[in-house]
Protein backbone atom coordinates (compact mmCIF):
# COMPACT_ATOMS: atom_id res chain seq x y z
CA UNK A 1 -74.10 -28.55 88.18
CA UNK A 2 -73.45 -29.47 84.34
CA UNK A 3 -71.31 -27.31 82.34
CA UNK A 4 -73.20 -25.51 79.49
CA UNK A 5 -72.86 -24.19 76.21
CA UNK A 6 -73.66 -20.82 75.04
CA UNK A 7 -74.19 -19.87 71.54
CA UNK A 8 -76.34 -18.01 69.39
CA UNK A 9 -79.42 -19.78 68.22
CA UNK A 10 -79.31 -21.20 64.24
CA UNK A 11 -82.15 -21.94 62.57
CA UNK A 12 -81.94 -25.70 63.37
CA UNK A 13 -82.57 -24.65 67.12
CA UNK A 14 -85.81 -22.79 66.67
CA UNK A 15 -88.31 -25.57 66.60
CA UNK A 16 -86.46 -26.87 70.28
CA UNK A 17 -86.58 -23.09 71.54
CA UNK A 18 -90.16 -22.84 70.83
CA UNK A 19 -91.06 -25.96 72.33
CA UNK A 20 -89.05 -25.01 74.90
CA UNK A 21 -91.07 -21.64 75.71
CA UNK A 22 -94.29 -23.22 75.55
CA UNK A 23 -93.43 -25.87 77.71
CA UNK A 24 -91.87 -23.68 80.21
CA UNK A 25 -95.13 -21.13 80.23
CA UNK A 26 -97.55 -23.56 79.46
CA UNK A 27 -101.11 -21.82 79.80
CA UNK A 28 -99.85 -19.18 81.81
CA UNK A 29 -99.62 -16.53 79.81
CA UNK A 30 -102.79 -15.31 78.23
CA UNK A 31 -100.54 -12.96 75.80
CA UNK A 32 -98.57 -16.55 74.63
CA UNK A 33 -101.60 -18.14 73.78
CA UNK A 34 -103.53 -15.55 72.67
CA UNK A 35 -100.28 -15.17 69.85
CA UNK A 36 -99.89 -19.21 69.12
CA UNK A 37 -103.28 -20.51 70.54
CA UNK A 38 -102.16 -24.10 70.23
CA UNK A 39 -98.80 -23.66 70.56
CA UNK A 40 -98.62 -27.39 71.98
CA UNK A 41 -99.37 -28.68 68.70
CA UNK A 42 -96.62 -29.60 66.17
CA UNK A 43 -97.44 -27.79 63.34
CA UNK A 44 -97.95 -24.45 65.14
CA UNK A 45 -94.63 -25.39 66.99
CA UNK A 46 -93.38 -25.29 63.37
CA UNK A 47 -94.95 -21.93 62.44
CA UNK A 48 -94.13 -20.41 65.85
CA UNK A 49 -90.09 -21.53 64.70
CA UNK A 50 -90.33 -20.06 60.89
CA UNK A 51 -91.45 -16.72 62.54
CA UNK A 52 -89.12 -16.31 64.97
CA UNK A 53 -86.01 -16.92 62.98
CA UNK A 54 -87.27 -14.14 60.63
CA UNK A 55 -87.94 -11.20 62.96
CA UNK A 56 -85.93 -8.52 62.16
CA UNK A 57 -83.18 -7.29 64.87
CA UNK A 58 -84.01 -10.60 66.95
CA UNK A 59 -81.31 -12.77 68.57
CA UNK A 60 -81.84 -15.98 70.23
CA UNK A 61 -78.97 -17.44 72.21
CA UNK A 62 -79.44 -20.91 74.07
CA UNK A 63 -77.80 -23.00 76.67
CA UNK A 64 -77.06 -25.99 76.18
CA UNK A 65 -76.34 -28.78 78.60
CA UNK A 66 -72.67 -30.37 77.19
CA UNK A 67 -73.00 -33.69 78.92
CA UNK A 68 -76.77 -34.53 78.09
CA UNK A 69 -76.62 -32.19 74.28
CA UNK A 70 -79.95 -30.93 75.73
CA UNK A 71 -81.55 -27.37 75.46
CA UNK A 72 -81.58 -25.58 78.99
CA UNK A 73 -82.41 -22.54 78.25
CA UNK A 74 -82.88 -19.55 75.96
CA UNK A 75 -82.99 -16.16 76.18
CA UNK A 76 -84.38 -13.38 73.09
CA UNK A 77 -82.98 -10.00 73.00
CA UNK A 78 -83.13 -7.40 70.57
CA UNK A 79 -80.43 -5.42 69.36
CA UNK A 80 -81.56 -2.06 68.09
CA UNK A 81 -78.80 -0.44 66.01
CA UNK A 82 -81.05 2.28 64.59
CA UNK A 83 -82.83 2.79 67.70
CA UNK A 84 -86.30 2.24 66.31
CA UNK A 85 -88.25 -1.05 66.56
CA UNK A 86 -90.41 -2.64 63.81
CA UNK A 87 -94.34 -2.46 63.80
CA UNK A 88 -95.37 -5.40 62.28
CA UNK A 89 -99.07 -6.62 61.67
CA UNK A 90 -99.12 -10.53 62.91
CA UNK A 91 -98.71 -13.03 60.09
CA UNK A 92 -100.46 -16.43 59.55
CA UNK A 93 -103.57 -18.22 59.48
CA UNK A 94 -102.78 -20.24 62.61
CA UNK A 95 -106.20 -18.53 64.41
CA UNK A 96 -109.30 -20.33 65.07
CA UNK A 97 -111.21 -17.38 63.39
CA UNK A 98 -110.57 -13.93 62.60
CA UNK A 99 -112.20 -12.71 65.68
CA UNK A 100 -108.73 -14.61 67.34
CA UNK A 101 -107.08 -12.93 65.07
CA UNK A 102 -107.72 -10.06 65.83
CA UNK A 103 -107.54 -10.04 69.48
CA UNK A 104 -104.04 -11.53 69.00
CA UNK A 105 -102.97 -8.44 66.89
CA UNK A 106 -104.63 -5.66 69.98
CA UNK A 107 -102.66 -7.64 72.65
CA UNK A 108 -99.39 -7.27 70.47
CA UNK A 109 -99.70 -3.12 70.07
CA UNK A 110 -100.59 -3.13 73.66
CA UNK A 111 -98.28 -5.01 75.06
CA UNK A 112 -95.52 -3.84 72.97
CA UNK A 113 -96.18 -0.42 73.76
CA UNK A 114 -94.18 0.45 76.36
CA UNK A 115 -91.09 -1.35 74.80
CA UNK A 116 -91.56 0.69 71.83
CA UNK A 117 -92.22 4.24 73.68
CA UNK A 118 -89.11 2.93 75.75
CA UNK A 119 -87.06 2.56 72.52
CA UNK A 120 -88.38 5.79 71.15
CA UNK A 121 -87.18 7.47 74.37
CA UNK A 122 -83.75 6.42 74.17
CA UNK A 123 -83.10 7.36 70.44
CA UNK A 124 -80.07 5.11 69.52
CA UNK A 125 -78.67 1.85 69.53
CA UNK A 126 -80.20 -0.09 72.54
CA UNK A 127 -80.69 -3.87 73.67
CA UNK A 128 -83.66 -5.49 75.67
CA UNK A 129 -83.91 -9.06 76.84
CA UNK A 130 -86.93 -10.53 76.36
CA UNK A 131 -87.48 -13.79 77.49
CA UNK A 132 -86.59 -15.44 81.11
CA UNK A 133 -84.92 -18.97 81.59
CA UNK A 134 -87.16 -21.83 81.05
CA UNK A 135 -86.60 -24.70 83.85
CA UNK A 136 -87.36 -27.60 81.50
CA UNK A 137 -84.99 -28.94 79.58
CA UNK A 138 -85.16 -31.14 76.16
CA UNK A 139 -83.30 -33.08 74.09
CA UNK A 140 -82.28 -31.36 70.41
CA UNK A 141 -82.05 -34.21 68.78
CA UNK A 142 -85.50 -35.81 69.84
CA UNK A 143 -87.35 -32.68 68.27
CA UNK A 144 -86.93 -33.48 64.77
CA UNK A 145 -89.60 -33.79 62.43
C-alpha cells in the first residue's frame, strides 16, 4: 500500500475533489445530481469547485498518493464553532430550467434537515463529516484547465 499525504484542501485542489466526487458517485445519487445535474461536464465541474471553496465553516482535507502525486481521496467536514449551521438558498444558473431549480433547492432543506435539527440539538461547537472515501483516484496535475 502507497504512503499518502494528508492535508487540508487549497483552492487549487477543488476542481480535482469535485471531479473526484462525481466520479466516485457517478449517477448514484439522485440528491448529487439533482444539485450539479451535469456534474460530468467541465464547466459545471468548475462551478461545482468555486462553490465549494466558499461555503462557510467547510473544510476539505484530501489524500494524496506520494509516489503517483494523485488524489485518493477526500473527505468534507464541518466545523461548527457557533453551533449553528448556515441556511443558504442554492446559487447559480447551472439548471436546465427553473422547475430544476427548484427541485434542487426542496431536496437541499430536506435533506439537510436532520443535520441542522442535529446541530440545533447540540448547541455548541460541533463537527460532522460529510463525505465518504472515493475509490478512484486521479492525477492533480492532469485536471488543469
Amino acid at each position: 500500500m502507497a504512503p499518502f499525504d494528508v492535508d487540508k484542501c487549497a483552492d487549487s485542489d477543488m476542481k480535482a475533489g469535485f471531479v473526484l466526487v462525481s466520479e466516485a458517485f457517478k449517477h448514484d445519487q439522485p440528491y448529487r445530481d439533482a444539485l450539479w445535474p451535469a456534474h460530468w461536464l467541465p464547466c459545471e465541474q468548475e462551478a461545482g469547485a468555486a462553490s465549494k471553496s466558499s461555503e462557510r465553516d467547510l473544510i476539505f482535507v484530501k489524500a494524496v498518493d506520494r509516489e503517483r502525486g494523485k488524489l485518493a481521496g477526500l473527505v468534507r467536514y464541518y466545523v461548527l464553532k457557533d453551533g449553528t449551521i448556515a441556511e443558504n438558498e442554492l446559487e447559480g444558473d447551472h439548471w436546465p430550467d427553473q422547475d430544476g431549480k427548484e427541485y434542487a433547492q426542496h431536496l437541499y432543506r430536506n435533506y439537510l434537515a436532520s443535520r441542522r435539527s442535529t446541530v440545533k440539538s447540540v448547541g455548541g461547537p460541533f463537527v460532522c463529516k460529510l463525505a465518504a472515501q472515493a475509490e478512484l483516484v486521479l492525477d492533480l496535475h492532469s485536471l488543469q484547465c
